[in-house]
Protein backbone atom coordinates (compact mmCIF):
# COMPACT_ATOMS: atom_id res chain seq x y z
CA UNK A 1 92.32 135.80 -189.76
CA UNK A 2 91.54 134.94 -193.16
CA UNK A 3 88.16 137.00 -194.50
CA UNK A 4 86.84 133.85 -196.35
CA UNK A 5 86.80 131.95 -193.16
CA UNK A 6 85.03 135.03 -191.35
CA UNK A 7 82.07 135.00 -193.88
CA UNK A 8 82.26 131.10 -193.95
CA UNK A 9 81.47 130.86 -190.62
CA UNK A 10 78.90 133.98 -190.21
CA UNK A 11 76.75 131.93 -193.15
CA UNK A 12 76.99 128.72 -190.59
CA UNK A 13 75.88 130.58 -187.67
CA UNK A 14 73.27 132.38 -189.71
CA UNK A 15 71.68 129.25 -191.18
CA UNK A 16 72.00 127.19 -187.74
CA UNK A 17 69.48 129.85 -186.39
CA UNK A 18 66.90 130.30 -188.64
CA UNK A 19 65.61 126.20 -188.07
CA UNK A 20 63.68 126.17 -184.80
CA UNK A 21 64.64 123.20 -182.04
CA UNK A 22 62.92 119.95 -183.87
CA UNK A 23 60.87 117.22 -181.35
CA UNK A 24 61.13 113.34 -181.03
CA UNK A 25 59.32 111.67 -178.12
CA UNK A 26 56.70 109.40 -177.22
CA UNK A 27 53.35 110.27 -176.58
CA UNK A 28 51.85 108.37 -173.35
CA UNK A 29 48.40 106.69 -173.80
CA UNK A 30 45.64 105.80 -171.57
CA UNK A 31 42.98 103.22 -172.03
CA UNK A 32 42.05 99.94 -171.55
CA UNK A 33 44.41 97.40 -172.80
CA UNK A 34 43.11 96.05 -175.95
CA UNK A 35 40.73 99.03 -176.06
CA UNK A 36 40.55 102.63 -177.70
CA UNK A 37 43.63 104.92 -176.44
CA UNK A 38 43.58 108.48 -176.16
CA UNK A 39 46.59 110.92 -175.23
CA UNK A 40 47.56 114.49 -175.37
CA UNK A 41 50.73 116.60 -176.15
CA UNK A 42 51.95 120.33 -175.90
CA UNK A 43 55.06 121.66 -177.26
CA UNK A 44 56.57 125.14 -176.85
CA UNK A 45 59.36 126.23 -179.21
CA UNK A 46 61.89 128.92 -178.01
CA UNK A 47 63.44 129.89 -181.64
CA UNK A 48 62.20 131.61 -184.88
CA UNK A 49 61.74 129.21 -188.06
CA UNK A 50 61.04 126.21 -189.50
CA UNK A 51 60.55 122.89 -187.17
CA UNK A 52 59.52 119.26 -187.58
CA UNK A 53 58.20 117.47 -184.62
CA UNK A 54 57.83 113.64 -184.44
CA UNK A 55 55.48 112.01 -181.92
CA UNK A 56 55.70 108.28 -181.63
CA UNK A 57 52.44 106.69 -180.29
CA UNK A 58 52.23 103.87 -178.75
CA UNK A 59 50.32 101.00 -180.60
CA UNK A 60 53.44 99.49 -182.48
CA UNK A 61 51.14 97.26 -184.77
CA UNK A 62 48.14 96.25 -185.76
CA UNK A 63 45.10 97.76 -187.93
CA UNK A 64 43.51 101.45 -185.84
CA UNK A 65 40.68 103.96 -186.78
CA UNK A 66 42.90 107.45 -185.89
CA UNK A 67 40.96 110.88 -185.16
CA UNK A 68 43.48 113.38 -184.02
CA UNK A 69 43.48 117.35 -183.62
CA UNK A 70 46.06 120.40 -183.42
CA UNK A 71 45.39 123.72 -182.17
CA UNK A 72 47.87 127.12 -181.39
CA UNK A 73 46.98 130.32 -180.55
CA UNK A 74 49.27 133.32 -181.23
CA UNK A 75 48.83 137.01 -181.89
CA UNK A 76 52.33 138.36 -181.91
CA UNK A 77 55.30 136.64 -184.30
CA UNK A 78 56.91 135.46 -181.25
CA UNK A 79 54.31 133.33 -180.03
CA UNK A 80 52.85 132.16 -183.57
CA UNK A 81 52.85 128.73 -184.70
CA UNK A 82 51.96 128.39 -188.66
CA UNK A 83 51.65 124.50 -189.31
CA UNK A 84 52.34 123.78 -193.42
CA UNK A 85 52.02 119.97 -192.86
CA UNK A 86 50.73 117.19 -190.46
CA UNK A 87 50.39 113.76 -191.40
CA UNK A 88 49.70 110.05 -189.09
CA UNK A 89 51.91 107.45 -191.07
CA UNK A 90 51.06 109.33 -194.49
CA UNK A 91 47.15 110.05 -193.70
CA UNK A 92 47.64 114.19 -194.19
CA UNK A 93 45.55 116.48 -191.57
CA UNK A 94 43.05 118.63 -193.05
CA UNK A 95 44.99 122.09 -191.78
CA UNK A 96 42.97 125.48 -191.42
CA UNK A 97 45.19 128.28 -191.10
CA UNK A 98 42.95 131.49 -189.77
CA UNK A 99 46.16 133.84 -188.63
CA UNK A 100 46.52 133.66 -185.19
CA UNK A 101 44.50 130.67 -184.40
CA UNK A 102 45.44 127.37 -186.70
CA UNK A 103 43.97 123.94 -186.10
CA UNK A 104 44.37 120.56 -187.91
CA UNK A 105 41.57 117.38 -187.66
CA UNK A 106 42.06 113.95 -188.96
CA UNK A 107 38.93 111.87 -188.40
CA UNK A 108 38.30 108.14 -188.29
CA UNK A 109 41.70 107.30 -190.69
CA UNK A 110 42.32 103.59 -191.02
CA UNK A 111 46.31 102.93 -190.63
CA UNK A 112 48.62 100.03 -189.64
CA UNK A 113 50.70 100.60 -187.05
CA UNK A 114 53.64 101.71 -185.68
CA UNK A 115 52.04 104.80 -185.52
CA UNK A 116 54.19 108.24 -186.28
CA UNK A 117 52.24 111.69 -185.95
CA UNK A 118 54.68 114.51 -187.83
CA UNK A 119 54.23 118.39 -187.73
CA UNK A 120 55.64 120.27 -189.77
CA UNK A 121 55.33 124.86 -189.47
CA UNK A 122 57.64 127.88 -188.94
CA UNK A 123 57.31 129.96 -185.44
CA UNK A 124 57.18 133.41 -186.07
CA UNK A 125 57.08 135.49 -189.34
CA UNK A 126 60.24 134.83 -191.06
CA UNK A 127 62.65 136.20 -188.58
CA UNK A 128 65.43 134.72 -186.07
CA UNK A 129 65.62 135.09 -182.89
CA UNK A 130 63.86 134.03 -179.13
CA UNK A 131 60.31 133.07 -179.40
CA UNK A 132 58.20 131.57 -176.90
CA UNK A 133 55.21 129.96 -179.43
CA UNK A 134 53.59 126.43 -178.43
CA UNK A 135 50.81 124.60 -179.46
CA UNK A 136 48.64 121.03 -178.49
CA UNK A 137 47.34 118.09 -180.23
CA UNK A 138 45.32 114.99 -178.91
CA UNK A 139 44.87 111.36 -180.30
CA UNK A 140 42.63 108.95 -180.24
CA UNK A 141 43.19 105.67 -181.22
CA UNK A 142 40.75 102.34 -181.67
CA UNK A 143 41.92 98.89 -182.68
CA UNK A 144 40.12 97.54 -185.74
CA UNK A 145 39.76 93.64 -186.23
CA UNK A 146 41.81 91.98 -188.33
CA UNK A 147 40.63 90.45 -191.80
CA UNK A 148 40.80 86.86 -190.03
CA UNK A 149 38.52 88.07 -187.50
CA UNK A 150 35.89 89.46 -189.68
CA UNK A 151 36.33 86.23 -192.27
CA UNK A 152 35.65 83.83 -188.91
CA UNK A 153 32.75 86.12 -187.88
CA UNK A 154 30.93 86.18 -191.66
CA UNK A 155 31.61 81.87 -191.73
CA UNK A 156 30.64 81.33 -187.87
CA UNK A 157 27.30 83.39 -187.57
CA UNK A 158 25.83 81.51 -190.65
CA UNK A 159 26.65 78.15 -189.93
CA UNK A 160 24.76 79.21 -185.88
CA UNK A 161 22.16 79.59 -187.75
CA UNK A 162 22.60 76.06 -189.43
CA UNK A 163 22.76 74.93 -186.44
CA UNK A 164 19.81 76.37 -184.75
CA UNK A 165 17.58 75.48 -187.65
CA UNK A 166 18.75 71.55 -187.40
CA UNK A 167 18.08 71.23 -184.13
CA UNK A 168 14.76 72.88 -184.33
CA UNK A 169 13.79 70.52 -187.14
CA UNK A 170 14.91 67.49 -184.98
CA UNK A 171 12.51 68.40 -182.48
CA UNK A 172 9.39 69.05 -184.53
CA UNK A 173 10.49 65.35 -185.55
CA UNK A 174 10.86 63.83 -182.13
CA UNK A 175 7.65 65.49 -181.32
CA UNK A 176 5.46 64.28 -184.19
């Protein structure tokens, strides 16, 4: 065999395995329809390095106030999660790396749906190799009114009180 395509393939096996498995799925949500929806994930990753997990949630449009929350736990490198990045359609997480425990909050965020959650972190400490490191998030989501619906509202509840005040006049009138 030829030696360049021995260390040609060595490199490709060596970079294949220093990305942990990446995540794409749908997160389920419970709530009343037309009401806030909450839901919760876990993911466990079984390699060493970097990862990118997607979760698609459900709400596909419309105007939402977003809080959601990370959290992982890990004390040895196989079972530590290190998240670098988390964002809800561009609105970044406020991350707070602390070693072995790491948690990310994103509270009362205004986005338009479809809404995509993305994590981005490295298991472990720079190596390759088996790992068994997870970690959880929840998500709470609450429709907002549209523009039109606040417009109507600011025009409608003066013109009640129009109203009310005519026909209280007409009275008095009738009455004198």
């Amino acid at each position: 065999m030829n030696i360049k395509s021995l260390v040609a393939g060595a490199m490709l096996v060596a970079a294949g395995s220093v990305y942990a498995d990446n995540l794409n799925t749908n997160v389920n949500l419970g709530g009343a329809a037309g009401g806030p929806l909450s839901g919760a994930f876990a993911v466990t990753h079984f390699t060493m390095g970097d990862f990118t997990d997607t979760f698609n949630l459900a709400p596909s449009s419309g105007f939402f106030s977003v809080d959601s929350s990370l959290i992982t736990i890990g004390f040895l490198p196989t079972t530590d999660v290190s998240f670098y990045a988390a964002d809800i359609n561009g609105f970044a997480l406020t991350l707070s790396p602390n070693g072995t425990t790491e948690w990310g909050t994103l509270s009362m965020a205004p986005i338009m749906g479809p809404l995509v959650l993305t994590v981005h972190g490295t298991i472990g400490d720079g190596g390759t190799g088996p790992a068994a490191a997870s970690y959880a998030g929840t998500v709470n989501i609450s429709p907002v009114p549209e523009p039109q619906t606040w417009g109507l509202l600011l025009l409608g509840l003066p013109m009640v009180g129009y109203l009310s005040r005519r026909r209280k006049s007409a009275a008095e009138l009738q009455a004198a």
